[in-house]
Protein backbone atom coordinates (compact mmCIF):
# COMPACT_ATOMS: atom_id res chain seq x y z
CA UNK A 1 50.52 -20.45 -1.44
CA UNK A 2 53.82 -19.64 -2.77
CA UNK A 3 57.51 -19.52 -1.92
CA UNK A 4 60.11 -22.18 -0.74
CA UNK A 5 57.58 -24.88 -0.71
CA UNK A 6 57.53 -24.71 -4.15
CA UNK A 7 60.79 -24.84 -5.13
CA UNK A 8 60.50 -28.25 -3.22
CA UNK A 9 57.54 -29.97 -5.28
CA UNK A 10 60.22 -28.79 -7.77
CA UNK A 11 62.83 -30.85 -6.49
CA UNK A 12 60.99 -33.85 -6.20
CA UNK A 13 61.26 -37.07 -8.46
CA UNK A 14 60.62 -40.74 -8.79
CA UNK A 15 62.69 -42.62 -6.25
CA UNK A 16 65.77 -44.67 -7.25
CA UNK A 17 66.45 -48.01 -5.84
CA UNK A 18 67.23 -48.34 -2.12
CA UNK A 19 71.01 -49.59 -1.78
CA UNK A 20 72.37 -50.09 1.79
CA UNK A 21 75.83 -51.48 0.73
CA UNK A 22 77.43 -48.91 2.49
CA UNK A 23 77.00 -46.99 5.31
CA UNK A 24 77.33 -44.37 2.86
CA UNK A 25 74.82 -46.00 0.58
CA UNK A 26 72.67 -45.91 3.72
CA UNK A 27 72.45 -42.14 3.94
CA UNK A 28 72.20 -40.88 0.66
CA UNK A 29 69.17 -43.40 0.06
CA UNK A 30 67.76 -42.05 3.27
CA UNK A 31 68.24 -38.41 2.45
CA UNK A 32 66.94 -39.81 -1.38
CA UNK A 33 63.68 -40.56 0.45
CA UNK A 34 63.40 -37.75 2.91
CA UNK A 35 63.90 -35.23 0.28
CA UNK A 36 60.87 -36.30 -1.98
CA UNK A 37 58.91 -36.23 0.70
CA UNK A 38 56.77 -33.63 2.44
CA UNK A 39 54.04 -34.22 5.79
CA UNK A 40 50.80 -33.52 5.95
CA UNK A 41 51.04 -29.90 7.65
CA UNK A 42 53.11 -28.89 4.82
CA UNK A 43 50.96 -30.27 2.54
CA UNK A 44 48.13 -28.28 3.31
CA UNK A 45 49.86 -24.93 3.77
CA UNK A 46 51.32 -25.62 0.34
CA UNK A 47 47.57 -26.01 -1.45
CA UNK A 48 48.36 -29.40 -2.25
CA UNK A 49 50.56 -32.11 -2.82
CA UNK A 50 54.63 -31.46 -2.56
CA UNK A 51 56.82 -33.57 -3.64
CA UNK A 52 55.72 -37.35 -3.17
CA UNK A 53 53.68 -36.72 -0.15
CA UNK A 54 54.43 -38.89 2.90
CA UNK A 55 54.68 -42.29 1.35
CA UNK A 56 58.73 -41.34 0.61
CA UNK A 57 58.46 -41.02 4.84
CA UNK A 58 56.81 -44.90 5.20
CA UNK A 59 60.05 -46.35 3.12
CA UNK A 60 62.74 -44.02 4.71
CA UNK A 61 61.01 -46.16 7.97
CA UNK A 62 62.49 -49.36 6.72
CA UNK A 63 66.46 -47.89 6.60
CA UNK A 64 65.93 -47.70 10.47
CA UNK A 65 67.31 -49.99 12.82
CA UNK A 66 65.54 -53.16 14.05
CA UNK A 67 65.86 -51.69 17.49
CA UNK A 68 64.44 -47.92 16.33
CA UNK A 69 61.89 -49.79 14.57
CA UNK A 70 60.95 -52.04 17.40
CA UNK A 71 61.17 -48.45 19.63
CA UNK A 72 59.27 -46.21 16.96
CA UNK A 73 55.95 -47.11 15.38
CA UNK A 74 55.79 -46.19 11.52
CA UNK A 75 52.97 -43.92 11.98
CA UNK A 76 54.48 -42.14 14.75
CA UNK A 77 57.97 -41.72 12.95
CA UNK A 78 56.09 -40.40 9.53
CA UNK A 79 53.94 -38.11 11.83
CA UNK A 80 57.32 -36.74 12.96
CA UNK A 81 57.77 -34.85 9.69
CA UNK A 82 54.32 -33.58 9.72
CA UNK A 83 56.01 -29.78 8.99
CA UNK A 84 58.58 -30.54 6.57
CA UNK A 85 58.08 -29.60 2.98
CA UNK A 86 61.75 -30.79 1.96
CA UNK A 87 65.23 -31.98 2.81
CA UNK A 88 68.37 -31.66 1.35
CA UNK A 89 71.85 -33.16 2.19
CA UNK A 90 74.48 -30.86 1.73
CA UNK A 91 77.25 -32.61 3.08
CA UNK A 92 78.50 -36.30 4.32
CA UNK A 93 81.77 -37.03 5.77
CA UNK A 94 82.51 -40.45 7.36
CA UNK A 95 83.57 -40.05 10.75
CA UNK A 96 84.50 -43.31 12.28
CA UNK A 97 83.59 -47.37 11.39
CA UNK A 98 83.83 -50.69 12.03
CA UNK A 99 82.51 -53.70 10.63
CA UNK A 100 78.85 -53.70 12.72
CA UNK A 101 78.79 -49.37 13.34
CA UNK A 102 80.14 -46.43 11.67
CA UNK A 103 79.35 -42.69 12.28
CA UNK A 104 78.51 -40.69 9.52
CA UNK A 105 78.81 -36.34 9.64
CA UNK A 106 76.27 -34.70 7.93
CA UNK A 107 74.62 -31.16 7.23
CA UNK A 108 71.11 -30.46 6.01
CA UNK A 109 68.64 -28.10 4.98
CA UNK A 110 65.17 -28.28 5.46
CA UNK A 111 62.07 -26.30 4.01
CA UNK A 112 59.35 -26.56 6.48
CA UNK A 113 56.30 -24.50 8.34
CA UNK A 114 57.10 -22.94 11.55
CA UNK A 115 54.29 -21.15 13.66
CA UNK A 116 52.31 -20.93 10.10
CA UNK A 117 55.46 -19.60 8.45
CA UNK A 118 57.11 -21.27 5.74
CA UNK A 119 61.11 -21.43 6.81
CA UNK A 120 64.58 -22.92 5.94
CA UNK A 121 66.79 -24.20 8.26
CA UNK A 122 70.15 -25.60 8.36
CA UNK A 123 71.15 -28.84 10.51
CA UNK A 124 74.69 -30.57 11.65
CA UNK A 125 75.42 -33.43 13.25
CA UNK A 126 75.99 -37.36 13.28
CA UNK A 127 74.40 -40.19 11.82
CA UNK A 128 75.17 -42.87 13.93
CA UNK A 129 74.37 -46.56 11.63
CA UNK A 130 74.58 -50.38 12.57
CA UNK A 131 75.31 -52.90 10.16
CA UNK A 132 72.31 -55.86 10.10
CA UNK A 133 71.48 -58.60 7.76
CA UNK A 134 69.40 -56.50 5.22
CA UNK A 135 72.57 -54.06 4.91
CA UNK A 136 73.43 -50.65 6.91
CA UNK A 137 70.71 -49.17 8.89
CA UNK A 138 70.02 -46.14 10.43
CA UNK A 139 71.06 -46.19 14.60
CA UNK A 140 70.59 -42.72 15.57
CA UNK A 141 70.32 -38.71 13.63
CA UNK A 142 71.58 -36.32 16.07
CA UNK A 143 72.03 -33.29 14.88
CA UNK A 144 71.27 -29.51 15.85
CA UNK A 145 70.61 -26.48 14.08
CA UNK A 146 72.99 -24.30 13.19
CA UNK A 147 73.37 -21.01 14.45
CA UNK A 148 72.65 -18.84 11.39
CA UNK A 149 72.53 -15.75 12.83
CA UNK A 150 76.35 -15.51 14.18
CA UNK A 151 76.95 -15.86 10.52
CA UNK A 152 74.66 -12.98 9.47
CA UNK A 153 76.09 -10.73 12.06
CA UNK A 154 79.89 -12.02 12.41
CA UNK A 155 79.45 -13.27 15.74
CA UNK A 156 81.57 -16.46 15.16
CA UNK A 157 84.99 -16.28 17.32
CA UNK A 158 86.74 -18.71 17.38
CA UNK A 159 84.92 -21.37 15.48
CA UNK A 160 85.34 -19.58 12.37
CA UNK A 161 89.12 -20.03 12.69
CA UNK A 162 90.20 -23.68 11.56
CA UNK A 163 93.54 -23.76 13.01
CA UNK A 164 91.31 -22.66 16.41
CA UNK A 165 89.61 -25.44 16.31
CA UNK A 166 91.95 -27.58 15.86
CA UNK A 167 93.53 -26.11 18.89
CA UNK A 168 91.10 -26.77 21.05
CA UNK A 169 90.18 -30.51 19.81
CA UNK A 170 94.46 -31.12 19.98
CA UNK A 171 95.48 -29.83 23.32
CA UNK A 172 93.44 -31.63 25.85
CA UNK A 173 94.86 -34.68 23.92
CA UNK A 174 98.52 -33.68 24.41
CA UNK A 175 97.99 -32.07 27.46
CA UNK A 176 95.18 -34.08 29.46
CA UNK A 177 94.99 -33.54 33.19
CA UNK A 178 98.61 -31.74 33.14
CA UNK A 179 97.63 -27.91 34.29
CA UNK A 180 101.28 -26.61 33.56
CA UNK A 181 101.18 -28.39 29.74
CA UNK A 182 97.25 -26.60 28.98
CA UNK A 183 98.95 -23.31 30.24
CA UNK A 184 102.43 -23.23 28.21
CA UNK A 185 100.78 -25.44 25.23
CA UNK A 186 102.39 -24.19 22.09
CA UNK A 187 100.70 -23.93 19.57
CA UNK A 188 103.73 -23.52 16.75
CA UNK A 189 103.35 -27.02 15.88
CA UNK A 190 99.81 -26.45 13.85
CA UNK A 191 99.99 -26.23 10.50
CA UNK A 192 96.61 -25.84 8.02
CA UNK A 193 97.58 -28.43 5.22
CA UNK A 194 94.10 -28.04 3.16
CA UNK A 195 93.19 -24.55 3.22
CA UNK A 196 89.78 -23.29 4.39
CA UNK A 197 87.01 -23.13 1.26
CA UNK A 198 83.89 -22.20 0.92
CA UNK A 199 80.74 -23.66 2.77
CA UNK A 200 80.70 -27.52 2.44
CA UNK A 201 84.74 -27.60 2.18
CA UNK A 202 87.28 -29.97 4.10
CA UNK A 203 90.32 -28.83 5.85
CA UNK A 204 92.68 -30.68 7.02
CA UNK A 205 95.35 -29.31 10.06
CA UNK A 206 98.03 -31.34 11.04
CA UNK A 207 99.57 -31.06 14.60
CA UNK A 208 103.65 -32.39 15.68
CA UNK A 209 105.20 -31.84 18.84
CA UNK A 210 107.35 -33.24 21.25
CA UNK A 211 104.29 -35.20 22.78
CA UNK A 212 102.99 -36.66 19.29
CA UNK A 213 100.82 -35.15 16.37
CA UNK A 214 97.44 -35.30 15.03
CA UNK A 215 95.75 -34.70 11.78
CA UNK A 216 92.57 -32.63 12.11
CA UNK A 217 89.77 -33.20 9.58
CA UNK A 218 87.26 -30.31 9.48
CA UNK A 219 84.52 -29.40 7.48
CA UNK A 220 82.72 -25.71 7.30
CA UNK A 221 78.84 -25.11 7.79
CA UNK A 222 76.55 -23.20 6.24
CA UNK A 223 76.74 -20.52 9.24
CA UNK A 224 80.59 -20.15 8.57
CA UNK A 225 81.67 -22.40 12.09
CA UNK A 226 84.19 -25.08 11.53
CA UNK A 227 83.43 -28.74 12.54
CA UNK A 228 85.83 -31.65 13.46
CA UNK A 229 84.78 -34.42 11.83
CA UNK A 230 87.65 -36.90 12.60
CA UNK A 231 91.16 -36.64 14.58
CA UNK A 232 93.94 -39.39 13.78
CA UNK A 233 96.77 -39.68 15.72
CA UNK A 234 100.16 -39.26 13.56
């Protein structure tokens, strides 16, 4: 059996050494791992081996959080990529952090089987990580799949519009409970800095008004939606 599966025994290599350093370091050595890895459902509808098989899986365990750990047995963790053929960070943008936590935004693309069907997908969200003794570990992954088809059919609205965005993350800020400010907002006071780029691209929109200002960070998806990734007040 051919196709996208692989193009991800392709893609797979002998691991590099695991540096947490970071909580940057954290998730590129956990995407490192995830990528050269493939379950054991994917396996089999491949013919054969992809990538490293699951062992990549067992070691992306240990970049988990004592408390994930201590809430998710290995076996039950590796078994939770059963489908997955391959995975490939596309983007990381560092949200927020502190000494002990820092969110990380990511997007992702994964090759895996589907109903018998081998698929890609595309995935955004945050990476939530916790600083311990052995380095940065990972906290939390939430992310959600994008919607692919507004992109194929142009269904985006306002999400596809930066300055939009930005709109909507600014004037609840300015405005909060105050009715009369959320009506009459004006919106003159936005101004795109970085310019929109293609998919994986940061733009930046800053915000000043009578009230204060904001700069907007945003990053674009695959499906052509923009993203805040951070807000800093001027």
């Amino acid at each position: 059996m051919v196709g996208v599966f692989a193009l991800a025994a392709f893609l797979a290599a002998a691991p590099a050494a695991v540096r947490t350093d970071t909580p940057f370091d954290a998730v590129q050595a956990w995407y490192d791992l995830l990528g050269r890895g493939a379950g054991a459902g994917a396996m089999r509808a491949g013919g054969g081996t992809i990538g490293a098989g699951e062992a990549p899986f067992a070691r992306a365990y240990e970049l988990l959080s004592s408390a994930r750990r201590a809430s998710e047995s290995r076996a039950r963790f590796v078994a939770s990529f059963d489908d997955v053929a391959h995975v490939d960070l596309l983007q990381a943008v560092e949200q927020s952090g502190t000494v002990t936590r820092a969110q990380v935004f990511v997007e992702e693309r994964r090759y895996a089987l589907r109903g018998g069907v081998q698929t890609l997908a595309w995935y955004a969200g945050t990476i939530v990580l916790v600083h311990e003794t052995a380095g940065w570990r990972i906290g939390a992954v939430q992310l959600a799949p994008e919607n692919i088809f507004n992109g194929l059919f142009g269904k985006h609205g306002r999400a596809s519009d930066p300055l939009a965005v930005a709109v909507t993350e600014v004037r609840p800020r300015i405005c909060g409970r105050d009715a009369g400010c959320t009506r009459r907002f004006d919106e003159s006071g936005f101004s795109v800095i970085v310019r929109p780029g293609p998919h994986g691209s940061t733009s930046l929109v800053r915000y000043r008004g009578a009230r204060g200002g904001y700069d907007v960070q945003l990053v674009r998806l695959y499906d052509g939606d923009y993203r805040v990734v951070r807000v800093l007040k001027a």
